[in-house]
PDB file of N, CA and C in Angstrom:
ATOM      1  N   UNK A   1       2.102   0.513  13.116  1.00  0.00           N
ATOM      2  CA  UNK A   1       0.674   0.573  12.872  1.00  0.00           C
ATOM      3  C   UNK A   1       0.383  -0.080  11.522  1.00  0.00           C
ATOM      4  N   UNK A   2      -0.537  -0.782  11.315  1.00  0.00           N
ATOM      5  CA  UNK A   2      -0.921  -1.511   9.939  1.00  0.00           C
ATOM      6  C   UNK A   2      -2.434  -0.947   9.643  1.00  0.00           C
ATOM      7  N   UNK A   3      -2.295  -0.659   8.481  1.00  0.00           N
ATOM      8  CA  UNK A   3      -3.772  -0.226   7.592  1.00  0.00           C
ATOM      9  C   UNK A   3      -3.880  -1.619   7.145  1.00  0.00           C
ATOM     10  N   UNK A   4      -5.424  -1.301   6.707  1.00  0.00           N
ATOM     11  CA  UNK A   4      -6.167  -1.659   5.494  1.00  0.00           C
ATOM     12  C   UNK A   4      -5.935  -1.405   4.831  1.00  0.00           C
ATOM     13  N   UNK A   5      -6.316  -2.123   3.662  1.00  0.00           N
ATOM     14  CA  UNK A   5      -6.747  -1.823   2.000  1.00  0.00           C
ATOM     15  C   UNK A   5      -7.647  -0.405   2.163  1.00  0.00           C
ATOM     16  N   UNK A   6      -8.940  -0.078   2.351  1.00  0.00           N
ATOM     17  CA  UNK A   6      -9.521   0.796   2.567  1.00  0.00           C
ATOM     18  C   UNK A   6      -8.664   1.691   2.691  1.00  0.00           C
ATOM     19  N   UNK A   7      -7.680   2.234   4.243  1.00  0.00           N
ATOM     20  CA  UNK A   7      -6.781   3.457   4.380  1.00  0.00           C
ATOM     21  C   UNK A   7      -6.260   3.374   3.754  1.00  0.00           C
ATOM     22  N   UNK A   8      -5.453   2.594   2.487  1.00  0.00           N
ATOM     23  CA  UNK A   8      -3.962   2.709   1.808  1.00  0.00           C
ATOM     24  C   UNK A   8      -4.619   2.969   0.723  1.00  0.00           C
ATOM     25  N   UNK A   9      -5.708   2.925   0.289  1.00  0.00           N
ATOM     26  CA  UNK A   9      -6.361   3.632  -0.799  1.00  0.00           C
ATOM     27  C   UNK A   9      -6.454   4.905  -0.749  1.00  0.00           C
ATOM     28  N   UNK A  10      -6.881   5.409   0.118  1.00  0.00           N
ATOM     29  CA  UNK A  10      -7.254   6.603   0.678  1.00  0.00           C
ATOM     30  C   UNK A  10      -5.909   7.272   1.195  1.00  0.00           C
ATOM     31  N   UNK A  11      -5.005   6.505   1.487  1.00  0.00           N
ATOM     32  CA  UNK A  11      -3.782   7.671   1.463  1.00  0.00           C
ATOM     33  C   UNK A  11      -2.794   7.653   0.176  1.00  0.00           C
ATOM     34  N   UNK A  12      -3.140   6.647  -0.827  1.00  0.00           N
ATOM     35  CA  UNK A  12      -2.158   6.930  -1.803  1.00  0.00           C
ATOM     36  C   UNK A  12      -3.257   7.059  -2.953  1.00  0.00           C
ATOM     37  N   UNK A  13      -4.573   7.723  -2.922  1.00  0.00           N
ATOM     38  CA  UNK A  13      -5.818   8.293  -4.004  1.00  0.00           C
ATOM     39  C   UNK A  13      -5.202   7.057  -5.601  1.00  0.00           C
ATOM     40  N   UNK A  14      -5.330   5.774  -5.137  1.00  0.00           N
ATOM     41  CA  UNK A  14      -4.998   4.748  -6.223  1.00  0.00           C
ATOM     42  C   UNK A  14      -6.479   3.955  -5.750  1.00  0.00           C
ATOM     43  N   UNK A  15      -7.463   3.138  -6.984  1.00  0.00           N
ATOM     44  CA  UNK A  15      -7.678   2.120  -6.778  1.00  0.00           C
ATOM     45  C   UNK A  15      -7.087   1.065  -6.096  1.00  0.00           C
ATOM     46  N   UNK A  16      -8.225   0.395  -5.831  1.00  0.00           N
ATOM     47  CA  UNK A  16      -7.617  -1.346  -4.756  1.00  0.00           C
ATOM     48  C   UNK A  16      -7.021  -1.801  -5.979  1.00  0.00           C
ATOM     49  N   UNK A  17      -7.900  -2.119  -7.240  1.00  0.00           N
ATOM     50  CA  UNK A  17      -7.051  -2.516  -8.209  1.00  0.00           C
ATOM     51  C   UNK A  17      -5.545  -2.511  -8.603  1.00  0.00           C
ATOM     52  N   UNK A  18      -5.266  -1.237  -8.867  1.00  0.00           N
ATOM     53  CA  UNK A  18      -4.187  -0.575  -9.212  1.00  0.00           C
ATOM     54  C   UNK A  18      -3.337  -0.943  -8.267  1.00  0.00           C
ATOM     55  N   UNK A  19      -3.519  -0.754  -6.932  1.00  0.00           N
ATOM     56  CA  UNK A  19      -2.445  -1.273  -5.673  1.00  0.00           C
ATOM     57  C   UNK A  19      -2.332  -2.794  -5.428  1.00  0.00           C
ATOM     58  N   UNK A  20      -3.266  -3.451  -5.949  1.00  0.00           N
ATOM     59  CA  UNK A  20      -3.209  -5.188  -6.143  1.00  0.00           C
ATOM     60  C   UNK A  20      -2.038  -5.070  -7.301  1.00  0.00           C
ATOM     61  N   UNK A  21      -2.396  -4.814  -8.639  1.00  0.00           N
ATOM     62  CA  UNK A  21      -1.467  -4.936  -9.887  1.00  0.00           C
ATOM     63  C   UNK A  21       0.291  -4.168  -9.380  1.00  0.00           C
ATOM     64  N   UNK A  22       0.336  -2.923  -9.093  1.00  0.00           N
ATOM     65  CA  UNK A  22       1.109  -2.512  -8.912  1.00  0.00           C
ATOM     66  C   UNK A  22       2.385  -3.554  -7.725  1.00  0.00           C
ATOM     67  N   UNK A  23       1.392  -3.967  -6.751  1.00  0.00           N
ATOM     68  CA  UNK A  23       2.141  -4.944  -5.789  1.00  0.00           C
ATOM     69  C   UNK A  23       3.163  -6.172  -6.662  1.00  0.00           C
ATOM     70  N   UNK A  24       1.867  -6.866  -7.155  1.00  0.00           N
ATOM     71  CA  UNK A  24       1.798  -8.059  -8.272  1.00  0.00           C
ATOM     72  C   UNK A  24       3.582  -7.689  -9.080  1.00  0.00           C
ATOM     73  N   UNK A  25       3.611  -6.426  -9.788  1.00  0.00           N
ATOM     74  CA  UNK A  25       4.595  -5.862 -10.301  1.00  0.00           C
ATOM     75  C   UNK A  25       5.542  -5.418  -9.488  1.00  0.00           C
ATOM     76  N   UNK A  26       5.519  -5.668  -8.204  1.00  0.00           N
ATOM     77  CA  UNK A  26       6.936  -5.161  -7.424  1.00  0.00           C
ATOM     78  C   UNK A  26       7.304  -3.825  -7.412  1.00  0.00           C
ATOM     79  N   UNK A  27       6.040  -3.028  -7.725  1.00  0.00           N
ATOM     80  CA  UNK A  27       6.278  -1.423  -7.375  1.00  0.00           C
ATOM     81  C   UNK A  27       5.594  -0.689  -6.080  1.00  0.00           C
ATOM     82  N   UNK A  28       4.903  -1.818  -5.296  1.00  0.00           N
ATOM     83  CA  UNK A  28       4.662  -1.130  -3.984  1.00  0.00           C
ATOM     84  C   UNK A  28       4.717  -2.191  -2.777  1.00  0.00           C
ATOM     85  N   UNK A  29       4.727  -1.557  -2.048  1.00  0.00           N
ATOM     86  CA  UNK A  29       5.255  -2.386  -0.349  1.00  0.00           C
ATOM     87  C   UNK A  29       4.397  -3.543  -0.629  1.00  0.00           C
ATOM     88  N   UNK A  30       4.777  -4.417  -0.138  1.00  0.00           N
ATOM     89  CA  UNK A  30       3.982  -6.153   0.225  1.00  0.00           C
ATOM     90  C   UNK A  30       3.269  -6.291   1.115  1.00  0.00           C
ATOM     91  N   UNK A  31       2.469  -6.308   1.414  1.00  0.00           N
ATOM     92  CA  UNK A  31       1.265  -6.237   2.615  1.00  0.00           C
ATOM     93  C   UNK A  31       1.877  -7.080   3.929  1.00  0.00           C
ATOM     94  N   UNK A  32       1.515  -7.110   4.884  1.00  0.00           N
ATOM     95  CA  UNK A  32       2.025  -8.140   5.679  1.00  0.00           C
ATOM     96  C   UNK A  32       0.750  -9.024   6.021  1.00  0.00           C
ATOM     97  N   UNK A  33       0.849 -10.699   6.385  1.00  0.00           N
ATOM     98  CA  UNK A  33      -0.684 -11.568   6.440  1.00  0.00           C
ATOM     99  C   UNK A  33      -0.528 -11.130   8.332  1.00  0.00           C
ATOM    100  N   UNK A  34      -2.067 -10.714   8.210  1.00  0.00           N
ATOM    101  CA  UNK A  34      -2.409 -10.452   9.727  1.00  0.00           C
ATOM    102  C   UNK A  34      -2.728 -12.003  10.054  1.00  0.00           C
ATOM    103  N   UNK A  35      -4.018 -12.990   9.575  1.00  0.00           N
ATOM    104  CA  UNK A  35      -4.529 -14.038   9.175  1.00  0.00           C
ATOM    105  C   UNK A  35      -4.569 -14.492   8.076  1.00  0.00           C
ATOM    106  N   UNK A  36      -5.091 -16.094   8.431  1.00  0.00           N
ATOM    107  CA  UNK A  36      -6.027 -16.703   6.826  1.00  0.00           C
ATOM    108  C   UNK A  36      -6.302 -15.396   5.621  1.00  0.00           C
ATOM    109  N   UNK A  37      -7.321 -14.800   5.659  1.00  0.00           N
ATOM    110  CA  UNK A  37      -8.111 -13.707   5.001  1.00  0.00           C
ATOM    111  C   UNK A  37      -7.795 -12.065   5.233  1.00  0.00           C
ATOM    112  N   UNK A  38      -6.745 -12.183   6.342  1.00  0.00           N
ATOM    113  CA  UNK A  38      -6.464 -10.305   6.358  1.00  0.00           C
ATOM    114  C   UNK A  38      -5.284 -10.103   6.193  1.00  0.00           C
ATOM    115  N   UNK A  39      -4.511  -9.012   5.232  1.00  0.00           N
ATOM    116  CA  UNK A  39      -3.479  -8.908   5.546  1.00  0.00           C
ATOM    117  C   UNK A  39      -3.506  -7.266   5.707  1.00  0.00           C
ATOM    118  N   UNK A  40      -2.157  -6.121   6.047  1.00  0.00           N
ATOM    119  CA  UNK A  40      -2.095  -4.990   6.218  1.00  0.00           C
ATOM    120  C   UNK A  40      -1.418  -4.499   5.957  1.00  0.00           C
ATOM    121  N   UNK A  41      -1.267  -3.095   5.585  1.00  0.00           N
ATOM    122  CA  UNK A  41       0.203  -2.613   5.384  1.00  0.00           C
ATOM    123  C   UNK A  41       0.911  -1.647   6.708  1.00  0.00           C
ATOM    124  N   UNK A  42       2.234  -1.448   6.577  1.00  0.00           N
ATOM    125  CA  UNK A  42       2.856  -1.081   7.399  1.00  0.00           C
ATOM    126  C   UNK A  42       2.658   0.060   6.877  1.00  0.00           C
ATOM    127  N   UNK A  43       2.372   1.322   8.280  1.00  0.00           N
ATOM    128  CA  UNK A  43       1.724   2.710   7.866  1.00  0.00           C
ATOM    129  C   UNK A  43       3.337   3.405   7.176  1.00  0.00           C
ATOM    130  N   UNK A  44       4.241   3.115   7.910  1.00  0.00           N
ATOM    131  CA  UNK A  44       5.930   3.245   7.397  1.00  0.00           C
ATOM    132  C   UNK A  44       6.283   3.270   5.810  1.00  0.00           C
ATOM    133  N   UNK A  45       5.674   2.032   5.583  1.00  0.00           N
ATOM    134  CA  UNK A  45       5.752   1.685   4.220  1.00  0.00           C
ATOM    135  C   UNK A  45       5.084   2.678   2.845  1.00  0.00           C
ATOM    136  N   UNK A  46       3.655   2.862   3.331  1.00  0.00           N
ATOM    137  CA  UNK A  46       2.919   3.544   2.760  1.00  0.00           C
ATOM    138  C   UNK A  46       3.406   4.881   2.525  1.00  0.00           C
ATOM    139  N   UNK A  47       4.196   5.358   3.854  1.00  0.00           N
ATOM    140  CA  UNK A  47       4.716   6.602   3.948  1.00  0.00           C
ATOM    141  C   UNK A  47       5.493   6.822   3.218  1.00  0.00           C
ATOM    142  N   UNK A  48       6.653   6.079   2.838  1.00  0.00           N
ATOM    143  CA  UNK A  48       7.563   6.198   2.570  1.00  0.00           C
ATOM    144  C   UNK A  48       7.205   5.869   0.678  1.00  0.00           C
ATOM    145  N   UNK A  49       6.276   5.216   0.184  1.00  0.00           N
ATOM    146  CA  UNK A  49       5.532   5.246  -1.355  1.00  0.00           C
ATOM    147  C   UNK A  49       5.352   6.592  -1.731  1.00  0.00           C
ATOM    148  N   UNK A  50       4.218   6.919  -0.905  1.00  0.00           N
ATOM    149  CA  UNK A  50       3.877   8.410  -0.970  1.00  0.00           C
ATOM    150  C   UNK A  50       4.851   9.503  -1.362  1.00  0.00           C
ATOM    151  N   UNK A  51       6.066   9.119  -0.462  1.00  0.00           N
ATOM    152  CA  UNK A  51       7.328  10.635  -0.272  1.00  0.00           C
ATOM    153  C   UNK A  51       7.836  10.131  -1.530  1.00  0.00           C
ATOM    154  N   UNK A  52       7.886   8.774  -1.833  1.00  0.00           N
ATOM    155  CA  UNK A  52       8.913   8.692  -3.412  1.00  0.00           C
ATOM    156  C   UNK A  52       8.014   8.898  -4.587  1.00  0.00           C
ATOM    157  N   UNK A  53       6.793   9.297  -4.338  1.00  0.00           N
ATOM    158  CA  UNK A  53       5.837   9.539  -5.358  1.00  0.00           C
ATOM    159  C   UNK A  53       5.609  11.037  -5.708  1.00  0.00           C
ATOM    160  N   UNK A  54       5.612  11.799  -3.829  1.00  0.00           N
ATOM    161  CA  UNK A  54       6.157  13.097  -4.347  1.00  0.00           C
ATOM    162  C   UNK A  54       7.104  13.722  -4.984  1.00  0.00           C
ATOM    163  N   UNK A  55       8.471  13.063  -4.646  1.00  0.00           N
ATOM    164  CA  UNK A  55       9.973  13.283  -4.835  1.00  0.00           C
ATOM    165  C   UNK A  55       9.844  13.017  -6.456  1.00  0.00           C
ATOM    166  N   UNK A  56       8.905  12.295  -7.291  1.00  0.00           N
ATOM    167  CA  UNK A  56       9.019  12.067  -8.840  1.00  0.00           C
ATOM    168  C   UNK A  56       8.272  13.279  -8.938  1.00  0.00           C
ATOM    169  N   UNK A  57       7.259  13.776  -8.360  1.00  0.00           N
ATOM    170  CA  UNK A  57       6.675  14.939  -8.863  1.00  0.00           C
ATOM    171  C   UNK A  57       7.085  16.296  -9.512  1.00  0.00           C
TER     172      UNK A  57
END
């Protein structure tokens, strides 16, 4: 399953910003290009940010 920008905001409570820069820096999953203008993330991926974000908690 692939999100949006919109859901991957909303499941990891980060700005779009912050998840643009953070990418940029090689600290979160790489989007995959759907098209030209869309790309998505793998819901897997996101999941798996999240659990290593809890696991620092």
């Amino acid at each position: 399953m692939l999100w949006n920008i919109h859901q991957v905001v909303a499941a990891v409570t980060l700005s779009k910003s912050t998840v643009y820069r953070l990418i940029k820096d090689g600290k979160f999953p790489q989007p995959v290009r759907i098209s030209y203008k869309r790309v998505g993330w793998l819901k897997a991926d996101i999941d798996s940010f999240v659990a290593s974000l809890q696991h620092l908690a």
